[in-house]
C-alpha atoms as a PDB file:
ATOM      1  CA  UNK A   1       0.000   0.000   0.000  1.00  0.00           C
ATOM      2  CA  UNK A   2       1.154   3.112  -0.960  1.00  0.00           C
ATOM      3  CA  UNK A   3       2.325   6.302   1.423  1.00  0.00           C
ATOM      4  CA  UNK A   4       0.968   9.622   1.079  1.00  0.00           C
ATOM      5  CA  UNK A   5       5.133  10.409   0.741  1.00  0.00           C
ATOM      6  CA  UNK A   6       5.096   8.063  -1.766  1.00  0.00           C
ATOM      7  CA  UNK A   7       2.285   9.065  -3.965  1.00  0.00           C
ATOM      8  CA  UNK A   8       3.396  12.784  -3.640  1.00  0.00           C
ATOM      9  CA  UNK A   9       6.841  11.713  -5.057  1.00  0.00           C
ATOM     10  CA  UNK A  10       5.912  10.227  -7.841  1.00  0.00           C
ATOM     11  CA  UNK A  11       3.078  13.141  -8.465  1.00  0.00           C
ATOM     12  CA  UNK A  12       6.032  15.782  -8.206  1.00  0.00           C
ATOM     13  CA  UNK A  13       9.539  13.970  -8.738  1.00  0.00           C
ATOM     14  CA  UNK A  14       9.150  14.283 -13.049  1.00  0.00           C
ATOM     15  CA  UNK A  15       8.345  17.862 -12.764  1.00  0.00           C
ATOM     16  CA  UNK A  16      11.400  18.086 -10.128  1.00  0.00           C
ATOM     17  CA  UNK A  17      13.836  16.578 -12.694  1.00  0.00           C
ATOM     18  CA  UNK A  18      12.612  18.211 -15.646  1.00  0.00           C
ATOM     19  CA  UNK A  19      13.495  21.582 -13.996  1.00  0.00           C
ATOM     20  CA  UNK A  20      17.144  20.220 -12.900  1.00  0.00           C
ATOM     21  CA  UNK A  21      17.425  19.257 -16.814  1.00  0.00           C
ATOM     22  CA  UNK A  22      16.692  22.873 -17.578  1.00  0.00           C
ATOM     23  CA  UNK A  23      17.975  24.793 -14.896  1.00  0.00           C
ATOM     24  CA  UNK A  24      21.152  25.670 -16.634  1.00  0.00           C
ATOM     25  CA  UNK A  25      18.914  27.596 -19.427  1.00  0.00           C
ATOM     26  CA  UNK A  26      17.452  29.755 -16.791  1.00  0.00           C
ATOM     27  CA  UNK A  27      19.878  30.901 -14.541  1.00  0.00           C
ATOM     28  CA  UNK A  28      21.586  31.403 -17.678  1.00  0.00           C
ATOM     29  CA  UNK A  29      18.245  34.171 -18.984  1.00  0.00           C
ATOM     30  CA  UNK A  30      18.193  35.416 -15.961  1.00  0.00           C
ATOM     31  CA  UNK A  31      22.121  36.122 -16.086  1.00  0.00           C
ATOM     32  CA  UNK A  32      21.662  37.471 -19.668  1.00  0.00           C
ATOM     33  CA  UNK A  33      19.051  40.136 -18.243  1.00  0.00           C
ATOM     34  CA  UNK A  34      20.678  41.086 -15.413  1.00  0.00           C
ATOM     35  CA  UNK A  35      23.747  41.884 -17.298  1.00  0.00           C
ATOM     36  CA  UNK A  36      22.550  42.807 -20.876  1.00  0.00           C
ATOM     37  CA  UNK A  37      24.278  46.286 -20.929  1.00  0.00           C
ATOM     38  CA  UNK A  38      27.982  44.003 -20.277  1.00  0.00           C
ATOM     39  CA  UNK A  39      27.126  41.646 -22.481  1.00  0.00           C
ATOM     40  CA  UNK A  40      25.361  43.774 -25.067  1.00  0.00           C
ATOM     41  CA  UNK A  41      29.004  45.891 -24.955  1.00  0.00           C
ATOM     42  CA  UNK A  42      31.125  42.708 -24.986  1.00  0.00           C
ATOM     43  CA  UNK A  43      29.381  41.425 -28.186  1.00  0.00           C
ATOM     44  CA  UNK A  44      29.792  44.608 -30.372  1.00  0.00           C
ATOM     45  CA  UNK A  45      33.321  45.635 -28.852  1.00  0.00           C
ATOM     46  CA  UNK A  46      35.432  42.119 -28.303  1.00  0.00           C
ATOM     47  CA  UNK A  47      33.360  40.106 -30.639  1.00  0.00           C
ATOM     48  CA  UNK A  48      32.666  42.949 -33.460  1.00  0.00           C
ATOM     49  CA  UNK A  49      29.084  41.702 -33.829  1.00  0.00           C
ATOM     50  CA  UNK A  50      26.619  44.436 -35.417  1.00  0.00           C
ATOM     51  CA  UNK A  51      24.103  46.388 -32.894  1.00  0.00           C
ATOM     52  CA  UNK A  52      20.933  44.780 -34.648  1.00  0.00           C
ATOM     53  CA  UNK A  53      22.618  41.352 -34.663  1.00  0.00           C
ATOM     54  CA  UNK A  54      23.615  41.411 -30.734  1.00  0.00           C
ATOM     55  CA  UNK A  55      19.970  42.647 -30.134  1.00  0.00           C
ATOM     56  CA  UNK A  56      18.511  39.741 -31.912  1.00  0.00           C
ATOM     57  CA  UNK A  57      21.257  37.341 -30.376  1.00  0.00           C
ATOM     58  CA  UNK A  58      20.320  38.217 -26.572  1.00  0.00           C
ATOM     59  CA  UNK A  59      16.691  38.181 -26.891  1.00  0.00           C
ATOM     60  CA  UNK A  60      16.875  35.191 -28.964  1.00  0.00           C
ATOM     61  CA  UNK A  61      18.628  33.427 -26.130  1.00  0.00           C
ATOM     62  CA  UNK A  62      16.647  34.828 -23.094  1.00  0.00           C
ATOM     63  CA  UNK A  63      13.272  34.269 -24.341  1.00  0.00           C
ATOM     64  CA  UNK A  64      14.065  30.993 -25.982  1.00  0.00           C
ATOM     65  CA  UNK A  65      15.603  29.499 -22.389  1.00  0.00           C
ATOM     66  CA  UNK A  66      13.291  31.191 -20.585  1.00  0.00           C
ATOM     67  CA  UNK A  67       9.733  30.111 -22.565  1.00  0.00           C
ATOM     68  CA  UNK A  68      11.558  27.091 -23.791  1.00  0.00           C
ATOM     69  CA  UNK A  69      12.616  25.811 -20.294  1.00  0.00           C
ATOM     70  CA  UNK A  70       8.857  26.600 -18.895  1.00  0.00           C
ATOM     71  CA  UNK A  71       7.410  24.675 -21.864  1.00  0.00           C
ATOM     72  CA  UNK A  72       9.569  21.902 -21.015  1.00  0.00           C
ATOM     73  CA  UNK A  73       8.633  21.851 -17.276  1.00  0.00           C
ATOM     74  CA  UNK A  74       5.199  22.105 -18.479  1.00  0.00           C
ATOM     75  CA  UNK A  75       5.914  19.419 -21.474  1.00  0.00           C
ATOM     76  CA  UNK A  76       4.126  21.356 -23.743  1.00  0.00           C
ATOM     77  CA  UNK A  77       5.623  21.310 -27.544  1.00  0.00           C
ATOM     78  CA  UNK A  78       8.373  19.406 -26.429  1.00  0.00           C
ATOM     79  CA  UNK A  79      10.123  18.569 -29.904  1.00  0.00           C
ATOM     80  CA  UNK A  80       9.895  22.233 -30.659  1.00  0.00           C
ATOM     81  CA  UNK A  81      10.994  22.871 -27.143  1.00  0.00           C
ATOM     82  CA  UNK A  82      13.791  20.710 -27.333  1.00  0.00           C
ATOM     83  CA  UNK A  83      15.287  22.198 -30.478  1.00  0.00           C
ATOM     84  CA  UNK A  84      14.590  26.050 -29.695  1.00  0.00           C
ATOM     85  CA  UNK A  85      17.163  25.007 -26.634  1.00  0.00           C
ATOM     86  CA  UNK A  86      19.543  23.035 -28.203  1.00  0.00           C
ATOM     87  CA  UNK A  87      19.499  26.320 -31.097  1.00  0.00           C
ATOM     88  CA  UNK A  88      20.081  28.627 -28.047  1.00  0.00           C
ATOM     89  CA  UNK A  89      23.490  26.358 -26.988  1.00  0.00           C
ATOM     90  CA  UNK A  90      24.735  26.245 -30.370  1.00  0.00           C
ATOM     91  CA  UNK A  91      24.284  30.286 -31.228  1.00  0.00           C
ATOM     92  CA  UNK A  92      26.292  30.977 -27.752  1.00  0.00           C
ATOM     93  CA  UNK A  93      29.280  28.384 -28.426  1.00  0.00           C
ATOM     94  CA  UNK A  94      29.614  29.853 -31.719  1.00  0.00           C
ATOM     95  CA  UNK A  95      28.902  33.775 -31.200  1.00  0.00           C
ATOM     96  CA  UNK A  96      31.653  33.613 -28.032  1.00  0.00           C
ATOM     97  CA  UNK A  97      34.170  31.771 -29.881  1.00  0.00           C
ATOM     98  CA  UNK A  98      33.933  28.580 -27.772  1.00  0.00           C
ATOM     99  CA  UNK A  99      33.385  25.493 -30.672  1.00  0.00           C
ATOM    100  CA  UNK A 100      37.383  24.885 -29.756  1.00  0.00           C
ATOM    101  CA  UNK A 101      36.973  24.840 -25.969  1.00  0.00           C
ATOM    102  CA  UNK A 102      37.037  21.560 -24.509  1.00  0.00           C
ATOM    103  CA  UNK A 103      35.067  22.099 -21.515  1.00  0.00           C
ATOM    104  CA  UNK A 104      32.529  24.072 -23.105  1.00  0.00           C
ATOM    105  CA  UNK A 105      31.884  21.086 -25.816  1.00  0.00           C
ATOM    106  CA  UNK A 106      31.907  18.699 -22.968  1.00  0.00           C
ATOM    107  CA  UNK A 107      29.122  20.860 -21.034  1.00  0.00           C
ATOM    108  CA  UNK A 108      27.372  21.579 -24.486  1.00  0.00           C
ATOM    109  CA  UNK A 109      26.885  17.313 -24.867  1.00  0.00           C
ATOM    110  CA  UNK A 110      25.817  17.227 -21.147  1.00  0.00           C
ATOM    111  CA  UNK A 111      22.954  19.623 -21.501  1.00  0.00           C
ATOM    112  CA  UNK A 112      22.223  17.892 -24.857  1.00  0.00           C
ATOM    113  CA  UNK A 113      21.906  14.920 -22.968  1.00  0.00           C
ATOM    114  CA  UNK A 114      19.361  16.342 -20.476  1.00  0.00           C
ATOM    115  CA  UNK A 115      17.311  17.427 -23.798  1.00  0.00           C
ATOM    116  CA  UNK A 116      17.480  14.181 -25.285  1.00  0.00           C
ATOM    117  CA  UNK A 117      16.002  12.642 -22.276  1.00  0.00           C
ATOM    118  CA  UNK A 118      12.920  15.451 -22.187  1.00  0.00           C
ATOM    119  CA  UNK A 119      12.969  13.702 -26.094  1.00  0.00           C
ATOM    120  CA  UNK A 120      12.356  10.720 -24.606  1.00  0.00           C
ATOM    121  CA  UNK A 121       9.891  11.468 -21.844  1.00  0.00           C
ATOM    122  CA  UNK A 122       7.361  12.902 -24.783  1.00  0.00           C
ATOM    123  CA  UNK A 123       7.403  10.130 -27.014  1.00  0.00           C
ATOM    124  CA  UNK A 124       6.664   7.257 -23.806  1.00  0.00           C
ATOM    125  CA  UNK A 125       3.670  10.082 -23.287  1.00  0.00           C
ATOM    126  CA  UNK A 126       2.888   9.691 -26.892  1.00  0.00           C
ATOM    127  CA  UNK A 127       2.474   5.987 -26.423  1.00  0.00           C
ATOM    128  CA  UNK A 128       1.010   6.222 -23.558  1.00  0.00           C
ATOM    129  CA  UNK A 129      -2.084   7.852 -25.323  1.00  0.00           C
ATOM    130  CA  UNK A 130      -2.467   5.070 -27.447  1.00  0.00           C
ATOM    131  CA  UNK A 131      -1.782   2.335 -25.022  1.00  0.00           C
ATOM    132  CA  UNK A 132      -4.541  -0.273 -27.052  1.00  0.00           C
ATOM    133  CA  UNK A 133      -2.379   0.247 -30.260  1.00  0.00           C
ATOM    134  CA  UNK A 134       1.277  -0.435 -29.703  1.00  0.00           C
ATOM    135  CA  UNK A 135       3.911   1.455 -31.843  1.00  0.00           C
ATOM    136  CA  UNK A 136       7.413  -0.379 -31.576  1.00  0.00           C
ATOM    137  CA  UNK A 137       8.644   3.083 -33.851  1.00  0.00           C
ATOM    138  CA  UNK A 138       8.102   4.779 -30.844  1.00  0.00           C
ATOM    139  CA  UNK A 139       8.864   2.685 -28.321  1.00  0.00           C
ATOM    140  CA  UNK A 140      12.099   2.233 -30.547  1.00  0.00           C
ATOM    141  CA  UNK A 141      12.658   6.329 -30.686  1.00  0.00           C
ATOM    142  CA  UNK A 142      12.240   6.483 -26.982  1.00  0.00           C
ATOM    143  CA  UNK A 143      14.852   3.691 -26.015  1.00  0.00           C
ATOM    144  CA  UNK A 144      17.340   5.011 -28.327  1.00  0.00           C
ATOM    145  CA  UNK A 145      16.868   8.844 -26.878  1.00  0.00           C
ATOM    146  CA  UNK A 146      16.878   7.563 -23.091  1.00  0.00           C
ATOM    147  CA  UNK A 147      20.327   5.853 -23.721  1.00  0.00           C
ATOM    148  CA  UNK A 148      21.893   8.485 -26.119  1.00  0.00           C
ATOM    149  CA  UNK A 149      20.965  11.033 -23.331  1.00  0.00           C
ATOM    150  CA  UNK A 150      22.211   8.965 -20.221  1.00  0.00           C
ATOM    151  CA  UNK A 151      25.655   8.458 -22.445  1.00  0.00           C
ATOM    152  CA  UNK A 152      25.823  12.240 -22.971  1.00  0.00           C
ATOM    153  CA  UNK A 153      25.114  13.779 -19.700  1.00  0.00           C
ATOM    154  CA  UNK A 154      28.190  11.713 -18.513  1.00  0.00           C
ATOM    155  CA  UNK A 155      29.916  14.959 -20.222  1.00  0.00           C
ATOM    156  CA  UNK A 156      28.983  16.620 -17.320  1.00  0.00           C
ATOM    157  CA  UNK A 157      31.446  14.519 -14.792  1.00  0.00           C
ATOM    158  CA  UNK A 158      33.981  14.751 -17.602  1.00  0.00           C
ATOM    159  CA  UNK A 159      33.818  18.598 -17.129  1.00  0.00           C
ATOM    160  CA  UNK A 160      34.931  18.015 -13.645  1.00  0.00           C
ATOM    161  CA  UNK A 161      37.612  15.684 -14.937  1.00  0.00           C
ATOM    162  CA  UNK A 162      38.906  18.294 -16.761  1.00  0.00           C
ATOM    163  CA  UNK A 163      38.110  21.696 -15.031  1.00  0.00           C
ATOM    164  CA  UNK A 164      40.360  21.524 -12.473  1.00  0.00           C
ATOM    165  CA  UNK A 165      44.134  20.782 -11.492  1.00  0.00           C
ATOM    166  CA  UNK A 166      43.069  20.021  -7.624  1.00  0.00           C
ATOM    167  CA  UNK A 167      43.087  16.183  -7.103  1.00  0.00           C
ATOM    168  CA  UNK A 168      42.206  16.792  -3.472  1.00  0.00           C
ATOM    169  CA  UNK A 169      40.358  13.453  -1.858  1.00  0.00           C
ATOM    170  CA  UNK A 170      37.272  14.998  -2.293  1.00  0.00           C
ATOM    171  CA  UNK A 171      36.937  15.552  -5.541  1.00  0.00           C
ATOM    172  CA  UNK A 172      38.714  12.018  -6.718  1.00  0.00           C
ATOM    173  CA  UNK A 173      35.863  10.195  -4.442  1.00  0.00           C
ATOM    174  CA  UNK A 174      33.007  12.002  -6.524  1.00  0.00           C
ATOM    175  CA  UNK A 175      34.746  10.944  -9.717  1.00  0.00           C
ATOM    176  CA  UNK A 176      35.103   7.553  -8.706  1.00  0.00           C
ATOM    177  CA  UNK A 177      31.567   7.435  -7.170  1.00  0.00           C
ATOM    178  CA  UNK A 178      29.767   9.173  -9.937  1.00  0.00           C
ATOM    179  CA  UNK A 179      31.654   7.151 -12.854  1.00  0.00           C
ATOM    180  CA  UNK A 180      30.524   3.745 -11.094  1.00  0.00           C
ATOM    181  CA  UNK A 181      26.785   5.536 -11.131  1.00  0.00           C
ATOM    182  CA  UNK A 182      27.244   6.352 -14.389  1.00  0.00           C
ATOM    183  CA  UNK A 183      27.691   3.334 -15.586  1.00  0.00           C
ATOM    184  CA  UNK A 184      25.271   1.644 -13.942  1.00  0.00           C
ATOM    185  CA  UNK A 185      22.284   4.045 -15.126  1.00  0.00           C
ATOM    186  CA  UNK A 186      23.964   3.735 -18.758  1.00  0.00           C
ATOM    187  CA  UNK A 187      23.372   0.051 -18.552  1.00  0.00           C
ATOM    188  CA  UNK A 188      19.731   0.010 -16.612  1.00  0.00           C
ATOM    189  CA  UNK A 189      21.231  -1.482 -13.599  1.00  0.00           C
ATOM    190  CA  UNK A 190      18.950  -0.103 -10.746  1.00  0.00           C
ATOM    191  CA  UNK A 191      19.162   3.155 -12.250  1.00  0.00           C
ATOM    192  CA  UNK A 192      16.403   4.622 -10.187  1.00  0.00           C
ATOM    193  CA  UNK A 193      17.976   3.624  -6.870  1.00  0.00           C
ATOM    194  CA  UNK A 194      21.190   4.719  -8.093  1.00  0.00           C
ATOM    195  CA  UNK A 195      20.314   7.895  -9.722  1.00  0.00           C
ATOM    196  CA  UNK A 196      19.148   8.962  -6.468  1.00  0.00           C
ATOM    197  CA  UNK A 197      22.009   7.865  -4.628  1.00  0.00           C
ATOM    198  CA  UNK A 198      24.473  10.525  -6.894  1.00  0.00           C
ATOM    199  CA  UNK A 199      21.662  13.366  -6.984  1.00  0.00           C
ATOM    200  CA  UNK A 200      21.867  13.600  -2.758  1.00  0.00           C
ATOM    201  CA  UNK A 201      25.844  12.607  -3.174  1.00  0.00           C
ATOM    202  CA  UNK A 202      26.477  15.303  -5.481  1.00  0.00           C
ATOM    203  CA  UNK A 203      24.206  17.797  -3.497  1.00  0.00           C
ATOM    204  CA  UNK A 204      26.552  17.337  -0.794  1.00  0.00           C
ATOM    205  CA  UNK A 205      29.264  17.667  -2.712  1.00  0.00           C
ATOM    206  CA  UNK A 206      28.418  20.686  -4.037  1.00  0.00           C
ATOM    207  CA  UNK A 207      27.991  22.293  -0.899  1.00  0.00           C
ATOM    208  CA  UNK A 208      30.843  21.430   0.972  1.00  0.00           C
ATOM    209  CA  UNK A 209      32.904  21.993  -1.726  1.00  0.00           C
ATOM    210  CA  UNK A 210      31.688  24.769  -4.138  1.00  0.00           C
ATOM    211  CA  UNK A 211      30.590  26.788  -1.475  1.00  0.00           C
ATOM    212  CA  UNK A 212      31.044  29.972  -4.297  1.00  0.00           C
ATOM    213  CA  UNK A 213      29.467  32.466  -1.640  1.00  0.00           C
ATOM    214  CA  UNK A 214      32.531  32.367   0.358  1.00  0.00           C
ATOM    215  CA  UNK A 215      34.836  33.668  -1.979  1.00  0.00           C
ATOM    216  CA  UNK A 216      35.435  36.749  -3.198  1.00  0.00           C
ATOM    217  CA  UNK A 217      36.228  37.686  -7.372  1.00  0.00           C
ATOM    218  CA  UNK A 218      37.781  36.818  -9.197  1.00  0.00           C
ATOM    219  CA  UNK A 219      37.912  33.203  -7.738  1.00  0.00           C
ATOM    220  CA  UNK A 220      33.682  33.154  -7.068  1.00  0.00           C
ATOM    221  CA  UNK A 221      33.362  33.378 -10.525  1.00  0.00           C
ATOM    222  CA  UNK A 222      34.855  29.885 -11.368  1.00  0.00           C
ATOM    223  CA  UNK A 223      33.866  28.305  -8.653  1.00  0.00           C
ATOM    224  CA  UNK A 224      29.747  29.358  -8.752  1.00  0.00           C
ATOM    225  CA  UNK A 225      30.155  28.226 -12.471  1.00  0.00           C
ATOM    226  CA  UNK A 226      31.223  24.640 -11.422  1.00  0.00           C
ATOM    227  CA  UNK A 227      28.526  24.457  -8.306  1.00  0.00           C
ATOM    228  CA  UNK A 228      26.180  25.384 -11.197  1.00  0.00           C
ATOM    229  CA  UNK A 229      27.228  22.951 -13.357  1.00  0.00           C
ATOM    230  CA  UNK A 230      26.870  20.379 -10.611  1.00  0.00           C
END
């Protein structure tokens, strides 16, 4: 018999991670309107884009992460949702001059990951509606998404890999922990159980060791990006 803790978990947990999947896109509107002047000047100064063309390149990318990541929570238009973000994390690799930097292709396939599993949440909906008429095309379309996504967001520990020269125990245990969890959610294995197991790990991670308000700048900048990216 189910719990009323239960029931309320699996009510709210789907909306819960569909947010997570999209939070980077809207901190990252919100940051875009908070400092539009710095980066309006930083795009037509350092990266010699026209006015018109920065205009259309900011509002392009707040309002599509901001309605697109809302849609998504909501799971409305999700295809078109999917691709309006993936458009808005191709047009900023490109218009800063990042398509060469490792860490920002290895965050790029991470988010891509989360949006290939929002993919893959629509079309087990879209079966779901026509449960007395199965459809192995889409059953098919969702598998492939699910594991394609799972595979990519392991970018996202790769980043970590990568992003730093400390090798302090710390941050070798959440490698090793989060590469065994990794692999066991690529292959299926208890992924549920598991999934949870890193999400509360790397929550406490996070804190004890990105604690970005702390620091002062230069240094708060690089680490709030990483507790972000967490």
């Amino acid at each position: 018999m189910e719990t009323t803790f239960i029931r309320n978990y699996k009510k709210w947990s789907p909306i819960i991670a569909r947010t997570f999947l999209v939070a980077t896109f809207i901190e990252d509107s919100f940051r875009l309107i908070l400092q539009y002047e710095q980066q309006r000047r930083y795009m037509v100064n350092v990266r010699a884009y026209g006015s018109f063309i920065t205009f259309l390149f900011l509002w392009f990318n707040i309002i599509g992460q901001l309605g697109g990541s809302i849609l998504a929570i909501l799971k409305k238009w999700t295809p078109y949702t999917v691709l309006c973000l993936f458009l808005t994390t191709v047009s900023q690799t490109i218009a800063y001059g990042l398509i060469t930097d490792k860490l920002t292709i290895f965050r790029g396939l991470s988010v891509t990951g989360g949006l290939l599993l929002l993919l893959s949440d629509y079309f087990v909906k879209e079966k779901t509606l026509f449960a007395g008429l199965p459809d192995i095309d889409e059953d098919t379309k969702s598998n492939y998404f699910r594991l394609a996504g799972r595979l990519l967001l392991v970018f996202l520990f790769l980043t970590q890999f990568f992003s730093s020269n400390n090798w302090g125990f710390s941050r070798v245990l959440m490698i090793l922990v989060c590469g065994v969890g990794c692999i066991l959610i690529i292959i299926g294995y208890k992924a549920k159980e598991t999934a949870l197991f890193i999400s509360l790990f790397l929550i406490l991670f996070d804190i004890c060791v990105n604690h970005w308000w702390t620091y002062r700048l230069p240094k708060v900048i690089f680490i709030y990006f990483s507790f972000k990216d967490v």
